[in-house]
PDBML (XML) file of the C-alpha atoms, coordinates in Angstrom:
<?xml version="1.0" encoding="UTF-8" ?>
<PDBx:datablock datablockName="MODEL"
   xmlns:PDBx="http://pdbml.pdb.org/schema/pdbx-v50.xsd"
   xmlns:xsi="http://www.w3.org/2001/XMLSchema-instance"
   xsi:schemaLocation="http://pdbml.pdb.org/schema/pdbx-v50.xsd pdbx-v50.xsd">
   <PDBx:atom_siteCategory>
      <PDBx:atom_site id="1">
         <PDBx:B_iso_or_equiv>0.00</PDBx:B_iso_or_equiv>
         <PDBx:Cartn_x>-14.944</PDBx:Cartn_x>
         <PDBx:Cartn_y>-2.573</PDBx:Cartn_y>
         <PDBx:Cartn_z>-7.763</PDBx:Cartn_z>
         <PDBx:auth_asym_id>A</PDBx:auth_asym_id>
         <PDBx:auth_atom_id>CA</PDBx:auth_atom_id>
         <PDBx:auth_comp_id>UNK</PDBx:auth_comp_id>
         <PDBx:auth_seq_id>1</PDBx:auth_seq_id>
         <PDBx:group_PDB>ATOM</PDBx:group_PDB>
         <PDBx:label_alt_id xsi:nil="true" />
         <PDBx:label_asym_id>A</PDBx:label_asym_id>
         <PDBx:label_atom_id>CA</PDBx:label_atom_id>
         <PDBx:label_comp_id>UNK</PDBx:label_comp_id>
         <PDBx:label_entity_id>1</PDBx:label_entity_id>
         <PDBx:label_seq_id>1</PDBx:label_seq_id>
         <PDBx:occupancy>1.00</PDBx:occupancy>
         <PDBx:pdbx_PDB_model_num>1</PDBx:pdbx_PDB_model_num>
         <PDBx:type_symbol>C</PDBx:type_symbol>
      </PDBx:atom_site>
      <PDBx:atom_site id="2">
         <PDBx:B_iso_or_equiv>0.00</PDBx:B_iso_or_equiv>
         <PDBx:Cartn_x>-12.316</PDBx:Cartn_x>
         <PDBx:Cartn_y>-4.919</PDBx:Cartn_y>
         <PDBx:Cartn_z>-7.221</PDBx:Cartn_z>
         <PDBx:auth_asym_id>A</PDBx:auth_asym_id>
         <PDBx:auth_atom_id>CA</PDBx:auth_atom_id>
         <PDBx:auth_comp_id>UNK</PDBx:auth_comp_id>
         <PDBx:auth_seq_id>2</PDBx:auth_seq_id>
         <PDBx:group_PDB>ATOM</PDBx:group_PDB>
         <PDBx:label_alt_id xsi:nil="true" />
         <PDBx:label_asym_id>A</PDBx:label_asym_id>
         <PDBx:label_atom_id>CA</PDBx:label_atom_id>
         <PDBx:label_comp_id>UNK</PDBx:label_comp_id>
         <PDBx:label_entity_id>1</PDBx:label_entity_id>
         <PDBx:label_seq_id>2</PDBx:label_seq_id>
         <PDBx:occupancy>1.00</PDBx:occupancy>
         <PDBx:pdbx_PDB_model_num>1</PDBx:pdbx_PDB_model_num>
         <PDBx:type_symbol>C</PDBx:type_symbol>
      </PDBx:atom_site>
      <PDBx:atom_site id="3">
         <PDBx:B_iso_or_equiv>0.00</PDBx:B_iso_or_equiv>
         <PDBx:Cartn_x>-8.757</PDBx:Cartn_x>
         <PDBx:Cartn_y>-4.620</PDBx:Cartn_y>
         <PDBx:Cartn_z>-8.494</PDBx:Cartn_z>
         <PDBx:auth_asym_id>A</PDBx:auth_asym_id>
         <PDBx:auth_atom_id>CA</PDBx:auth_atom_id>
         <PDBx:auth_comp_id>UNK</PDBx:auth_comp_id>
         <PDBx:auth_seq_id>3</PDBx:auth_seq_id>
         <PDBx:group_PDB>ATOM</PDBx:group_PDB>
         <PDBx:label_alt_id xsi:nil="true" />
         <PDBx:label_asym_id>A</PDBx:label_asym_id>
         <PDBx:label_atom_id>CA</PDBx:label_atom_id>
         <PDBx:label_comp_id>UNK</PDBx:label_comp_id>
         <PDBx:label_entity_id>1</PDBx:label_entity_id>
         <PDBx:label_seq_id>3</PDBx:label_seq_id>
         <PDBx:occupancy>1.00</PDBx:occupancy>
         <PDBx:pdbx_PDB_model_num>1</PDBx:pdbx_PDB_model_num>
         <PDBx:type_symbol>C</PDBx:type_symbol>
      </PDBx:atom_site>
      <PDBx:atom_site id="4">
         <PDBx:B_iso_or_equiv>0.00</PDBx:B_iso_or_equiv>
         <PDBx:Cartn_x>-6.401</PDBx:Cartn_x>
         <PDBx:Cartn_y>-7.794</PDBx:Cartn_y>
         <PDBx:Cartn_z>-9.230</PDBx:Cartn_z>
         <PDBx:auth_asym_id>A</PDBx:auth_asym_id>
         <PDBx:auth_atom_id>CA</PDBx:auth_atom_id>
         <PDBx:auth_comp_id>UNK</PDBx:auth_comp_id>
         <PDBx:auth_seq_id>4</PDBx:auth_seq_id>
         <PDBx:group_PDB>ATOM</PDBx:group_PDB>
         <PDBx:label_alt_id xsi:nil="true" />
         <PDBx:label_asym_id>A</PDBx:label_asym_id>
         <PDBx:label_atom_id>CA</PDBx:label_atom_id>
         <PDBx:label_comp_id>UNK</PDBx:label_comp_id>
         <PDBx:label_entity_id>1</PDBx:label_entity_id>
         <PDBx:label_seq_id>4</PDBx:label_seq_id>
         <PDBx:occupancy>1.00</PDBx:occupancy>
         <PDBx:pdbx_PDB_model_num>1</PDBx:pdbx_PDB_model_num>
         <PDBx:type_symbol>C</PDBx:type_symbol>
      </PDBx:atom_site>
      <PDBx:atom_site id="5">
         <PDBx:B_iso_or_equiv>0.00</PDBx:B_iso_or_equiv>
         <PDBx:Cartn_x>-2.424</PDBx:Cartn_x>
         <PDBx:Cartn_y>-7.884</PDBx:Cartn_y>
         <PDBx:Cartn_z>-8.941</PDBx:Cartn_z>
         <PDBx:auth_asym_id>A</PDBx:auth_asym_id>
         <PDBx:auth_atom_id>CA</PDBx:auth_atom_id>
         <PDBx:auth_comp_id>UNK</PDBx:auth_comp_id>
         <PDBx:auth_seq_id>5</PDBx:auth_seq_id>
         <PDBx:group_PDB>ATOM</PDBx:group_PDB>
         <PDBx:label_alt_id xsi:nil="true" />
         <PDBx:label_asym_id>A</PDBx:label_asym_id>
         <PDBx:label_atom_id>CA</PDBx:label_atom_id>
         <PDBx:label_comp_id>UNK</PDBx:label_comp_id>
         <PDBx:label_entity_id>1</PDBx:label_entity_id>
         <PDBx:label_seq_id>5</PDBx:label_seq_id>
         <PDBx:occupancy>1.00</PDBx:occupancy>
         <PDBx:pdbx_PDB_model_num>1</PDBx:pdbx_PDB_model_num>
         <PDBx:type_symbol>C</PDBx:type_symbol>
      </PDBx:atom_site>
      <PDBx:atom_site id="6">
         <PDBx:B_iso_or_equiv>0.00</PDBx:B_iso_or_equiv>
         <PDBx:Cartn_x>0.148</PDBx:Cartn_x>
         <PDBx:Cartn_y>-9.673</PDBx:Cartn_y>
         <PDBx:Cartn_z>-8.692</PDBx:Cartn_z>
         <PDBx:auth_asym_id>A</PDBx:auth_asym_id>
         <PDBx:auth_atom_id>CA</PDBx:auth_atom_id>
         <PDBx:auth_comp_id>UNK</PDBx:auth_comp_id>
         <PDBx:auth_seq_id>6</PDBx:auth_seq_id>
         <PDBx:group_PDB>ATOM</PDBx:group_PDB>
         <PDBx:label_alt_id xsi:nil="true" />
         <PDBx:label_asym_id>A</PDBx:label_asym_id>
         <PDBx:label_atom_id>CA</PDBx:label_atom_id>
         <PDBx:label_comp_id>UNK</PDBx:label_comp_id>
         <PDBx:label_entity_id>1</PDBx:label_entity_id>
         <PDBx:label_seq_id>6</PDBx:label_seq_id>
         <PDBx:occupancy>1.00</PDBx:occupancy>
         <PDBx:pdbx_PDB_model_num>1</PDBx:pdbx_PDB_model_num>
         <PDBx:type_symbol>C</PDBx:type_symbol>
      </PDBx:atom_site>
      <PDBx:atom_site id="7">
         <PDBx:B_iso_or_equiv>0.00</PDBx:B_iso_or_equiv>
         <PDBx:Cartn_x>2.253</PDBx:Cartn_x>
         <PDBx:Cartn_y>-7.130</PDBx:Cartn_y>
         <PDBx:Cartn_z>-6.354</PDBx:Cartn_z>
         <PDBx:auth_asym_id>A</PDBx:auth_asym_id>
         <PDBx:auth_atom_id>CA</PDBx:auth_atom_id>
         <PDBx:auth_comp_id>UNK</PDBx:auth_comp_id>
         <PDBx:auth_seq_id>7</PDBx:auth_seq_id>
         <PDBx:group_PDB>ATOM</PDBx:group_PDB>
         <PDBx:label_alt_id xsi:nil="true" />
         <PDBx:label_asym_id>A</PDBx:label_asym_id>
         <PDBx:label_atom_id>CA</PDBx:label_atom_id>
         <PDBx:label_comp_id>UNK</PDBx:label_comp_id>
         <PDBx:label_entity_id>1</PDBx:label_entity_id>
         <PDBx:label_seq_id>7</PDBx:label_seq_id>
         <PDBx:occupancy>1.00</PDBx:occupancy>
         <PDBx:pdbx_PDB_model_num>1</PDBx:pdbx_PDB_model_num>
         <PDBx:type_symbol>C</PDBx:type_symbol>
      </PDBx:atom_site>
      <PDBx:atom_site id="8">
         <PDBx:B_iso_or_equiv>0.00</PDBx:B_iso_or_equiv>
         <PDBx:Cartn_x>2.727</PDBx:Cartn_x>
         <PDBx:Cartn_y>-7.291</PDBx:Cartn_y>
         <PDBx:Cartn_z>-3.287</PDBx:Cartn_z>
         <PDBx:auth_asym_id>A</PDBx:auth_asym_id>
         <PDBx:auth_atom_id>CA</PDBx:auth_atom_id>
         <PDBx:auth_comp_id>UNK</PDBx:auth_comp_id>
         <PDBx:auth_seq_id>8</PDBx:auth_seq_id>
         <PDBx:group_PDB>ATOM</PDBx:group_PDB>
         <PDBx:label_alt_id xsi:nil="true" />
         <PDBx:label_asym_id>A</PDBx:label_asym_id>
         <PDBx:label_atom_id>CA</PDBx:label_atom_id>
         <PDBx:label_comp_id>UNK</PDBx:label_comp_id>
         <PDBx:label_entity_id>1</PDBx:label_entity_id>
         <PDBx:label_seq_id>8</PDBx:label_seq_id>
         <PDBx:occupancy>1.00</PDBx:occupancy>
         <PDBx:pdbx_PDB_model_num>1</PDBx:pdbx_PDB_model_num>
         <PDBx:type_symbol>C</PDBx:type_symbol>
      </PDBx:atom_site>
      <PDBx:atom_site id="9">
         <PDBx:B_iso_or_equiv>0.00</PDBx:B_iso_or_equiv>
         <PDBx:Cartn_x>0.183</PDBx:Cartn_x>
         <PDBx:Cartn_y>-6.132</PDBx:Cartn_y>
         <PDBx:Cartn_z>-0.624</PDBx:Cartn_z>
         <PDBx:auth_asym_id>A</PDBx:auth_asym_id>
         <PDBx:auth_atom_id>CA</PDBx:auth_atom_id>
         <PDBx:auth_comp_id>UNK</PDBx:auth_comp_id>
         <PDBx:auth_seq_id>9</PDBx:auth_seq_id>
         <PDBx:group_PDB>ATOM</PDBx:group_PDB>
         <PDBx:label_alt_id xsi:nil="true" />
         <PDBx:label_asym_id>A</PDBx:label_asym_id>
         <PDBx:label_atom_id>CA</PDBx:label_atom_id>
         <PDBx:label_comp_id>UNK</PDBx:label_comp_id>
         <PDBx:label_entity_id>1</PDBx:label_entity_id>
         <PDBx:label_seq_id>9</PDBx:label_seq_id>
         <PDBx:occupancy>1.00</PDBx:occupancy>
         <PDBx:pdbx_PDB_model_num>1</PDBx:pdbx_PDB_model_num>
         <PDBx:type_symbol>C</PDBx:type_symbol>
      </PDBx:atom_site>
      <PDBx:atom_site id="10">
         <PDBx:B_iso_or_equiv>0.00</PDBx:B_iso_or_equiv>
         <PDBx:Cartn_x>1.726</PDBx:Cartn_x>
         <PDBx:Cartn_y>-2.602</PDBx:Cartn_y>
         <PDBx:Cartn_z>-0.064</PDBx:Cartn_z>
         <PDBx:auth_asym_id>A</PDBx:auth_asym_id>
         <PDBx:auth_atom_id>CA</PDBx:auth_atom_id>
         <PDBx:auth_comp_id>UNK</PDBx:auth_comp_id>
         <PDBx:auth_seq_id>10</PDBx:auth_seq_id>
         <PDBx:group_PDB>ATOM</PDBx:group_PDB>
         <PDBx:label_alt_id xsi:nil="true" />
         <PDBx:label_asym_id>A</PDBx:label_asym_id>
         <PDBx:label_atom_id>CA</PDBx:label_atom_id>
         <PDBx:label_comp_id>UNK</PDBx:label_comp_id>
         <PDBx:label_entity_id>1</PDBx:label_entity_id>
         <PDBx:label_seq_id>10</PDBx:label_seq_id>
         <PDBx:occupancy>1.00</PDBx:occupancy>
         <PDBx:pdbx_PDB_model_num>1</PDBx:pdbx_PDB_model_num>
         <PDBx:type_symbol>C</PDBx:type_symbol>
      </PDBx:atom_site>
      <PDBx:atom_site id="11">
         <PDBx:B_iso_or_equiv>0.00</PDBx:B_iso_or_equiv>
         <PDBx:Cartn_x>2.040</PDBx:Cartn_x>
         <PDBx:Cartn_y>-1.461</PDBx:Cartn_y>
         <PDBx:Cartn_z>-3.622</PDBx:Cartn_z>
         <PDBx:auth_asym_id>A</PDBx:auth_asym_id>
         <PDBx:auth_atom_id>CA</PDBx:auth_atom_id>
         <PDBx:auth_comp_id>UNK</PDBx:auth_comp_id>
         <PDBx:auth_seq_id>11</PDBx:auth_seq_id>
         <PDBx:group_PDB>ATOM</PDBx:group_PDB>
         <PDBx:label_alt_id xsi:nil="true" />
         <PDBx:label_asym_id>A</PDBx:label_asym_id>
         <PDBx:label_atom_id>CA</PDBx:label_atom_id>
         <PDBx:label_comp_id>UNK</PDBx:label_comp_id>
         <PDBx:label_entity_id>1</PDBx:label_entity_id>
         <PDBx:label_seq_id>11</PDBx:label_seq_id>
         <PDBx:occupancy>1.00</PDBx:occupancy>
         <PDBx:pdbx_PDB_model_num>1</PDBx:pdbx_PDB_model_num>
         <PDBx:type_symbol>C</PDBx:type_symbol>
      </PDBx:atom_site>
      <PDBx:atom_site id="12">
         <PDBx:B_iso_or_equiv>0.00</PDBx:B_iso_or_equiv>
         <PDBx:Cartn_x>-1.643</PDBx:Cartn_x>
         <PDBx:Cartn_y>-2.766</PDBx:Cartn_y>
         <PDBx:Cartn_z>-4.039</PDBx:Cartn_z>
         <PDBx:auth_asym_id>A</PDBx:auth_asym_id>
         <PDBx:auth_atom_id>CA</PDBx:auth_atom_id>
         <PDBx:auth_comp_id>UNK</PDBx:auth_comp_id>
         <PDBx:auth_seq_id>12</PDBx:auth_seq_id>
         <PDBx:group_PDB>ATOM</PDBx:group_PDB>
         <PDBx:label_alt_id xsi:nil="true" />
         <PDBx:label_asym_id>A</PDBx:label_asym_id>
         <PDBx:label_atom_id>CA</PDBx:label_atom_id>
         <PDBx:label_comp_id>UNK</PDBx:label_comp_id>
         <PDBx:label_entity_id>1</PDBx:label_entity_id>
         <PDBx:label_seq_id>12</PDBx:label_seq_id>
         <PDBx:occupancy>1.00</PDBx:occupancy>
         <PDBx:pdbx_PDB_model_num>1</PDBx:pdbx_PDB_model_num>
         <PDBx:type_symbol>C</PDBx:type_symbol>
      </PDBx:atom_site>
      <PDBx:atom_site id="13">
         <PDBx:B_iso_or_equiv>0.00</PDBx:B_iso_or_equiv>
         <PDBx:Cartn_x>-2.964</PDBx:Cartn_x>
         <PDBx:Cartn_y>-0.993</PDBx:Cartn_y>
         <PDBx:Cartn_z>-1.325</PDBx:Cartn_z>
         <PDBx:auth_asym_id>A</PDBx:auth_asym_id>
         <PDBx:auth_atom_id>CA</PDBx:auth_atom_id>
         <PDBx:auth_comp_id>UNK</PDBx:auth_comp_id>
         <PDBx:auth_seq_id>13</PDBx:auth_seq_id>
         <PDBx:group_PDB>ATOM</PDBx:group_PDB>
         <PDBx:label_alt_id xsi:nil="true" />
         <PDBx:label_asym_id>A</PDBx:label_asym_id>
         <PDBx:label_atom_id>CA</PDBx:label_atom_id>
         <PDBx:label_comp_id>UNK</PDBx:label_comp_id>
         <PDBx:label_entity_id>1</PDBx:label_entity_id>
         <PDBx:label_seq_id>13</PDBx:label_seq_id>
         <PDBx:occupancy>1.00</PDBx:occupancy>
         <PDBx:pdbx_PDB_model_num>1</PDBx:pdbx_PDB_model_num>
         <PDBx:type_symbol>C</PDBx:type_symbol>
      </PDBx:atom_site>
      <PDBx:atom_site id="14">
         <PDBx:B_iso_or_equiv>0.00</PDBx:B_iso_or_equiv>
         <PDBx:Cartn_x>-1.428</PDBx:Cartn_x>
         <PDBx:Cartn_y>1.870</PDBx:Cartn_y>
         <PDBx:Cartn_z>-2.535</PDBx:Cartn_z>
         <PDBx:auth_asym_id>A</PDBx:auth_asym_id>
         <PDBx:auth_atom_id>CA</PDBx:auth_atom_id>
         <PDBx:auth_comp_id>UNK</PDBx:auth_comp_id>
         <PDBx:auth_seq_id>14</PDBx:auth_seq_id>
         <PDBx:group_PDB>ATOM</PDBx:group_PDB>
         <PDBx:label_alt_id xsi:nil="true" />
         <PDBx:label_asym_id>A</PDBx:label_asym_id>
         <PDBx:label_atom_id>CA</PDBx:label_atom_id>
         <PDBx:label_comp_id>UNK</PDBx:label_comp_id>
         <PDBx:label_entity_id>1</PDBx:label_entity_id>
         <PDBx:label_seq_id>14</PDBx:label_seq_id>
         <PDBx:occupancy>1.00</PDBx:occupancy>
         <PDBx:pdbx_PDB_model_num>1</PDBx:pdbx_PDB_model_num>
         <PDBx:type_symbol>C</PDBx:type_symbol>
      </PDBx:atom_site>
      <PDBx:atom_site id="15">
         <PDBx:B_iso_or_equiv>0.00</PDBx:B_iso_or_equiv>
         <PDBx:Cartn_x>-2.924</PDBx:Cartn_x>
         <PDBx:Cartn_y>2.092</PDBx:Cartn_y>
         <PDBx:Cartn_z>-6.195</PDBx:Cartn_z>
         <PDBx:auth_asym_id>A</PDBx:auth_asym_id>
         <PDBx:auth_atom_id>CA</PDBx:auth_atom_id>
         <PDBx:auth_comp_id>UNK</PDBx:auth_comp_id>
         <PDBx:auth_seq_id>15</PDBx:auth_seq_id>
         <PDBx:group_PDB>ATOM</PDBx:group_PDB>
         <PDBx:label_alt_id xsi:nil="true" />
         <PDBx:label_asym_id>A</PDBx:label_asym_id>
         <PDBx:label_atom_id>CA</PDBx:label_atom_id>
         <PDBx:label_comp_id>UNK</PDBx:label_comp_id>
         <PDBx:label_entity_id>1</PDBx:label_entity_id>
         <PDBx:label_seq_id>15</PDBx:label_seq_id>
         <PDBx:occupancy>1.00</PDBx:occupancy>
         <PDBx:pdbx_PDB_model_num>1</PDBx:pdbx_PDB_model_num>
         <PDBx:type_symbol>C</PDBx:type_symbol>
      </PDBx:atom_site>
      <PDBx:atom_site id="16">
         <PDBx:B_iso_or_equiv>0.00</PDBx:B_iso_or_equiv>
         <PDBx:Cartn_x>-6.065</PDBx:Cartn_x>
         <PDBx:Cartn_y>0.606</PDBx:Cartn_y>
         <PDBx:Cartn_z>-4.858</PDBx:Cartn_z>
         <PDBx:auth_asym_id>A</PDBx:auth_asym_id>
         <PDBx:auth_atom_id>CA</PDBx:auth_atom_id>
         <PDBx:auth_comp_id>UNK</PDBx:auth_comp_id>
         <PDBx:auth_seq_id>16</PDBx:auth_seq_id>
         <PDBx:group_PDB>ATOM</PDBx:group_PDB>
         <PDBx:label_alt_id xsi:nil="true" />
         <PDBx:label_asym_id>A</PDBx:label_asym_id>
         <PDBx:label_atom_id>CA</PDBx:label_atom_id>
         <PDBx:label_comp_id>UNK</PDBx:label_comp_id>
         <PDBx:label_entity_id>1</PDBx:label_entity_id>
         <PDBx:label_seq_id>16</PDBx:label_seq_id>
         <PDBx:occupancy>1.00</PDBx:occupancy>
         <PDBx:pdbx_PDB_model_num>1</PDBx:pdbx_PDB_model_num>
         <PDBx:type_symbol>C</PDBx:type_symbol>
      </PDBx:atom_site>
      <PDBx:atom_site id="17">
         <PDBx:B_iso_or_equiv>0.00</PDBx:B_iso_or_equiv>
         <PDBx:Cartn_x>-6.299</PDBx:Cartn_x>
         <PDBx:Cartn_y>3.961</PDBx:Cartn_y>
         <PDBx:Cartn_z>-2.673</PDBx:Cartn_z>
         <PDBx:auth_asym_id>A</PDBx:auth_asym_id>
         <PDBx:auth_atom_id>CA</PDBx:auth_atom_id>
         <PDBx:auth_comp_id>UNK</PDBx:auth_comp_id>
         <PDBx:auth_seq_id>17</PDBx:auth_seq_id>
         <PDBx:group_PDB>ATOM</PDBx:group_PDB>
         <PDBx:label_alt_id xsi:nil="true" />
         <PDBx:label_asym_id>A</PDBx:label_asym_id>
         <PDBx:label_atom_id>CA</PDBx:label_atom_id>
         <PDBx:label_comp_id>UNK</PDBx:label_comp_id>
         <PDBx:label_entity_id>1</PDBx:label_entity_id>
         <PDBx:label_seq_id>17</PDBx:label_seq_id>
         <PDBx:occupancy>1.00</PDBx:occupancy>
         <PDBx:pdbx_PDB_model_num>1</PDBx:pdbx_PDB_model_num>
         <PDBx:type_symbol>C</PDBx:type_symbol>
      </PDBx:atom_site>
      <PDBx:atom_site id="18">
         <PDBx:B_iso_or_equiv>0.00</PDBx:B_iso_or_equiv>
         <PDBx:Cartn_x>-5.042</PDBx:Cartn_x>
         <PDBx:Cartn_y>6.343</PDBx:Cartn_y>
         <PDBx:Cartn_z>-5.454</PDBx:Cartn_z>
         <PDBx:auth_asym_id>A</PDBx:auth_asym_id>
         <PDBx:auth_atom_id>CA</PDBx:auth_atom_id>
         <PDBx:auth_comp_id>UNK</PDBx:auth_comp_id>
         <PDBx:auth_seq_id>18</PDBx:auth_seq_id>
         <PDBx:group_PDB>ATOM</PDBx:group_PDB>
         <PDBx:label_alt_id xsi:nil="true" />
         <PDBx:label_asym_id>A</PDBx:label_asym_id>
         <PDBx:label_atom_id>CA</PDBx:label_atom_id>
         <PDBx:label_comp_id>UNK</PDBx:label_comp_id>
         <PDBx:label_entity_id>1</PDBx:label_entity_id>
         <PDBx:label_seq_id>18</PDBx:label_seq_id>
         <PDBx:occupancy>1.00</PDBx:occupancy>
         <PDBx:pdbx_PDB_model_num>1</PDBx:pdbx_PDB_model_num>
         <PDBx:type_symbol>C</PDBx:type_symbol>
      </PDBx:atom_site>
      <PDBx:atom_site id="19">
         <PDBx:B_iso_or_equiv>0.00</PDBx:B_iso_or_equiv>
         <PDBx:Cartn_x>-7.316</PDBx:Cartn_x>
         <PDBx:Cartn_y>4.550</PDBx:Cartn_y>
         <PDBx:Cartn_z>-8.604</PDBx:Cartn_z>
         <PDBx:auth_asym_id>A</PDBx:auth_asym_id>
         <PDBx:auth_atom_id>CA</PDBx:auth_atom_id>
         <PDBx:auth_comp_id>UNK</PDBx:auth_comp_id>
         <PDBx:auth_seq_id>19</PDBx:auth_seq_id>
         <PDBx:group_PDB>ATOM</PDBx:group_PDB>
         <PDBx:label_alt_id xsi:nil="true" />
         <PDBx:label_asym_id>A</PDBx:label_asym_id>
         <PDBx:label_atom_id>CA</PDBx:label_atom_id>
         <PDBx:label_comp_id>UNK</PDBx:label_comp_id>
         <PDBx:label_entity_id>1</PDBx:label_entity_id>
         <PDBx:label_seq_id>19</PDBx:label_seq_id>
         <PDBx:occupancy>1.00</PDBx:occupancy>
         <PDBx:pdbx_PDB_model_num>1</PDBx:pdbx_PDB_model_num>
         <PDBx:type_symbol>C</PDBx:type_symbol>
      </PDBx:atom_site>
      <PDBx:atom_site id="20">
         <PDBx:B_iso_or_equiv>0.00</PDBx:B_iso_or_equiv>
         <PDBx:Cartn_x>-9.900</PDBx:Cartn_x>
         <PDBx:Cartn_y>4.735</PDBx:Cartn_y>
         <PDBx:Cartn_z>-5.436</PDBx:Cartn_z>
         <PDBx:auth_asym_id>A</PDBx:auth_asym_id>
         <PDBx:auth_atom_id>CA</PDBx:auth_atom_id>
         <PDBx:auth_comp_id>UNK</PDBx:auth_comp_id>
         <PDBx:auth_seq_id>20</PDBx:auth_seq_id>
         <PDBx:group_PDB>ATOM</PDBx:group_PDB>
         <PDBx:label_alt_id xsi:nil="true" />
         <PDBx:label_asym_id>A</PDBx:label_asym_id>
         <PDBx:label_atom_id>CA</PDBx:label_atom_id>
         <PDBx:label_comp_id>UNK</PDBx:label_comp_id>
         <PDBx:label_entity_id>1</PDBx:label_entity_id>
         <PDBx:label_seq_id>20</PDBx:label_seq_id>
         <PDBx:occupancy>1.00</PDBx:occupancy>
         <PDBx:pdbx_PDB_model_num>1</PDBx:pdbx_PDB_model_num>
         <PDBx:type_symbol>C</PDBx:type_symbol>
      </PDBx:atom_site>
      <PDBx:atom_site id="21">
         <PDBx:B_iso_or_equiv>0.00</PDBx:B_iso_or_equiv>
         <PDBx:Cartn_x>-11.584</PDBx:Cartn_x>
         <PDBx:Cartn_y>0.735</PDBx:Cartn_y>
         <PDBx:Cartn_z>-5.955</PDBx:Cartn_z>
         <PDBx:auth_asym_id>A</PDBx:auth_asym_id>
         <PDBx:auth_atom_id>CA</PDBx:auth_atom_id>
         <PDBx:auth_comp_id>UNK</PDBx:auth_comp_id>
         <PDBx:auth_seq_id>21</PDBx:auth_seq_id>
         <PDBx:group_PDB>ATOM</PDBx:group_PDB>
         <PDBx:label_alt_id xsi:nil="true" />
         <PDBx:label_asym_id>A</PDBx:label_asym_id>
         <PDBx:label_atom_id>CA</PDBx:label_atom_id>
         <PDBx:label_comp_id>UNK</PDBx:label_comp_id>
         <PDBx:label_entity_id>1</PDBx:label_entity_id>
         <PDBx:label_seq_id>21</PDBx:label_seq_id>
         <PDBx:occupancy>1.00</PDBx:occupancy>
         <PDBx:pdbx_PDB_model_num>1</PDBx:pdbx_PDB_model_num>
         <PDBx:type_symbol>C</PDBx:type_symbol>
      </PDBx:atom_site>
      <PDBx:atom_site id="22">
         <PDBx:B_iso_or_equiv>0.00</PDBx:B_iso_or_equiv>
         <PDBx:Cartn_x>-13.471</PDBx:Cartn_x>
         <PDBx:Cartn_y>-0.397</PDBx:Cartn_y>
         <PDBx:Cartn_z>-3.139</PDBx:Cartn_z>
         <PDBx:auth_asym_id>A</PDBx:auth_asym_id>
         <PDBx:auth_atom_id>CA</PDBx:auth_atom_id>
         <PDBx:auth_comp_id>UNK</PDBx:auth_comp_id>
         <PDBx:auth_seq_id>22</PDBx:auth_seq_id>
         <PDBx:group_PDB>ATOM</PDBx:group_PDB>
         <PDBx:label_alt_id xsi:nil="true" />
         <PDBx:label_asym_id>A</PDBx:label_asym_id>
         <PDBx:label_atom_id>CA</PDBx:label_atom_id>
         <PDBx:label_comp_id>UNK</PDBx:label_comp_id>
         <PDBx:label_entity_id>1</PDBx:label_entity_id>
         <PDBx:label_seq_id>22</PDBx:label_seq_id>
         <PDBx:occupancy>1.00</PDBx:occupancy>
         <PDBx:pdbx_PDB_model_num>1</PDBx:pdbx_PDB_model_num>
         <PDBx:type_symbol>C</PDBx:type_symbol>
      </PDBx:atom_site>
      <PDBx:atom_site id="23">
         <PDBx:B_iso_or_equiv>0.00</PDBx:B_iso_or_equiv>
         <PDBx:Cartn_x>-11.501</PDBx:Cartn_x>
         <PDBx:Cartn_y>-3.839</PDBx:Cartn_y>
         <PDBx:Cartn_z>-2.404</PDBx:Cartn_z>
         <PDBx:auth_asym_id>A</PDBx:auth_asym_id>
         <PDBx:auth_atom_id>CA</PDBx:auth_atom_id>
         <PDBx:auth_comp_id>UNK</PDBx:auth_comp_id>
         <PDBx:auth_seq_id>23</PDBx:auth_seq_id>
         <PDBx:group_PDB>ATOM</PDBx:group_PDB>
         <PDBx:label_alt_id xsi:nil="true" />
         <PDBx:label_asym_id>A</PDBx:label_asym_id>
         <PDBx:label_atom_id>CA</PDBx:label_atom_id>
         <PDBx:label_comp_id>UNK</PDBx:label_comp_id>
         <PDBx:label_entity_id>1</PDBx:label_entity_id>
         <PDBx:label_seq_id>23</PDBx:label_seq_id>
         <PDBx:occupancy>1.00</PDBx:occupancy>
         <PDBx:pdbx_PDB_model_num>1</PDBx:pdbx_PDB_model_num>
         <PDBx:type_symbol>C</PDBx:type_symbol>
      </PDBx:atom_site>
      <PDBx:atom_site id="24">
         <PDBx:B_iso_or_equiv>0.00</PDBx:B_iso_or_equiv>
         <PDBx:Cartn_x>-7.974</PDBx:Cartn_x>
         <PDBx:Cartn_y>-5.185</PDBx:Cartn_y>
         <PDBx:Cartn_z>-3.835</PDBx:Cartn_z>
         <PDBx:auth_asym_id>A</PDBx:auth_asym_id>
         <PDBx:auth_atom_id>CA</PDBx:auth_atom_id>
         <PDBx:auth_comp_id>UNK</PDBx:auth_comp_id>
         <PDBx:auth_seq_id>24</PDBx:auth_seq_id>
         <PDBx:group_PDB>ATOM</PDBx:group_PDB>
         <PDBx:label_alt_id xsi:nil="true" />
         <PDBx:label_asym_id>A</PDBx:label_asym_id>
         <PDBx:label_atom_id>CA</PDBx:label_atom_id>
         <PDBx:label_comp_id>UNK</PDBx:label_comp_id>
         <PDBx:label_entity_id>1</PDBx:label_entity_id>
         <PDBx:label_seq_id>24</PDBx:label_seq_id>
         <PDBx:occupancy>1.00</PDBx:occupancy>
         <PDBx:pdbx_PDB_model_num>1</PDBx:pdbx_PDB_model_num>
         <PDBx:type_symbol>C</PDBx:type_symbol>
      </PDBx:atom_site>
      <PDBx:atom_site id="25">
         <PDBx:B_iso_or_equiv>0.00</PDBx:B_iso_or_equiv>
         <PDBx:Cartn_x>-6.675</PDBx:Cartn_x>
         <PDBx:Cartn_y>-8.738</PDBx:Cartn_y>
         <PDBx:Cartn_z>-4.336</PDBx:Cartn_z>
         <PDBx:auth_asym_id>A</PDBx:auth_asym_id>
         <PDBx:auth_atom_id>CA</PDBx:auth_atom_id>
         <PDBx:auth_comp_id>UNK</PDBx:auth_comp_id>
         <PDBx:auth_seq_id>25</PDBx:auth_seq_id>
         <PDBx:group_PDB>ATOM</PDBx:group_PDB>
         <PDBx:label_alt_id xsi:nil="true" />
         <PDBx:label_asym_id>A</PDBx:label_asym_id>
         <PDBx:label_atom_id>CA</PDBx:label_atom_id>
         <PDBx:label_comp_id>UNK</PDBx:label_comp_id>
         <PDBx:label_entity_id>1</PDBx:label_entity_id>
         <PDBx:label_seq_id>25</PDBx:label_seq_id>
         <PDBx:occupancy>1.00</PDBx:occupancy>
         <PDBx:pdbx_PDB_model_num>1</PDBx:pdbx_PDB_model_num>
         <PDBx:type_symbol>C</PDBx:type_symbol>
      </PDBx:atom_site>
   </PDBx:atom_siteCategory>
</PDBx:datablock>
């Protein structure tokens, strides 16, 4: 699973690690 957004790469990290998605853009 990858997740898309358009924020910046702290904020994605941070969902990416809560949602739990293997790799974020």
């Amino acid at each position: 699973t990858i997740m898309c957004t358009g924020d910046n790469p702290l904020t994605a990290a941070t969902i990416a690690r809560e949602a739990g998605v293997d790799d974020f853009i």
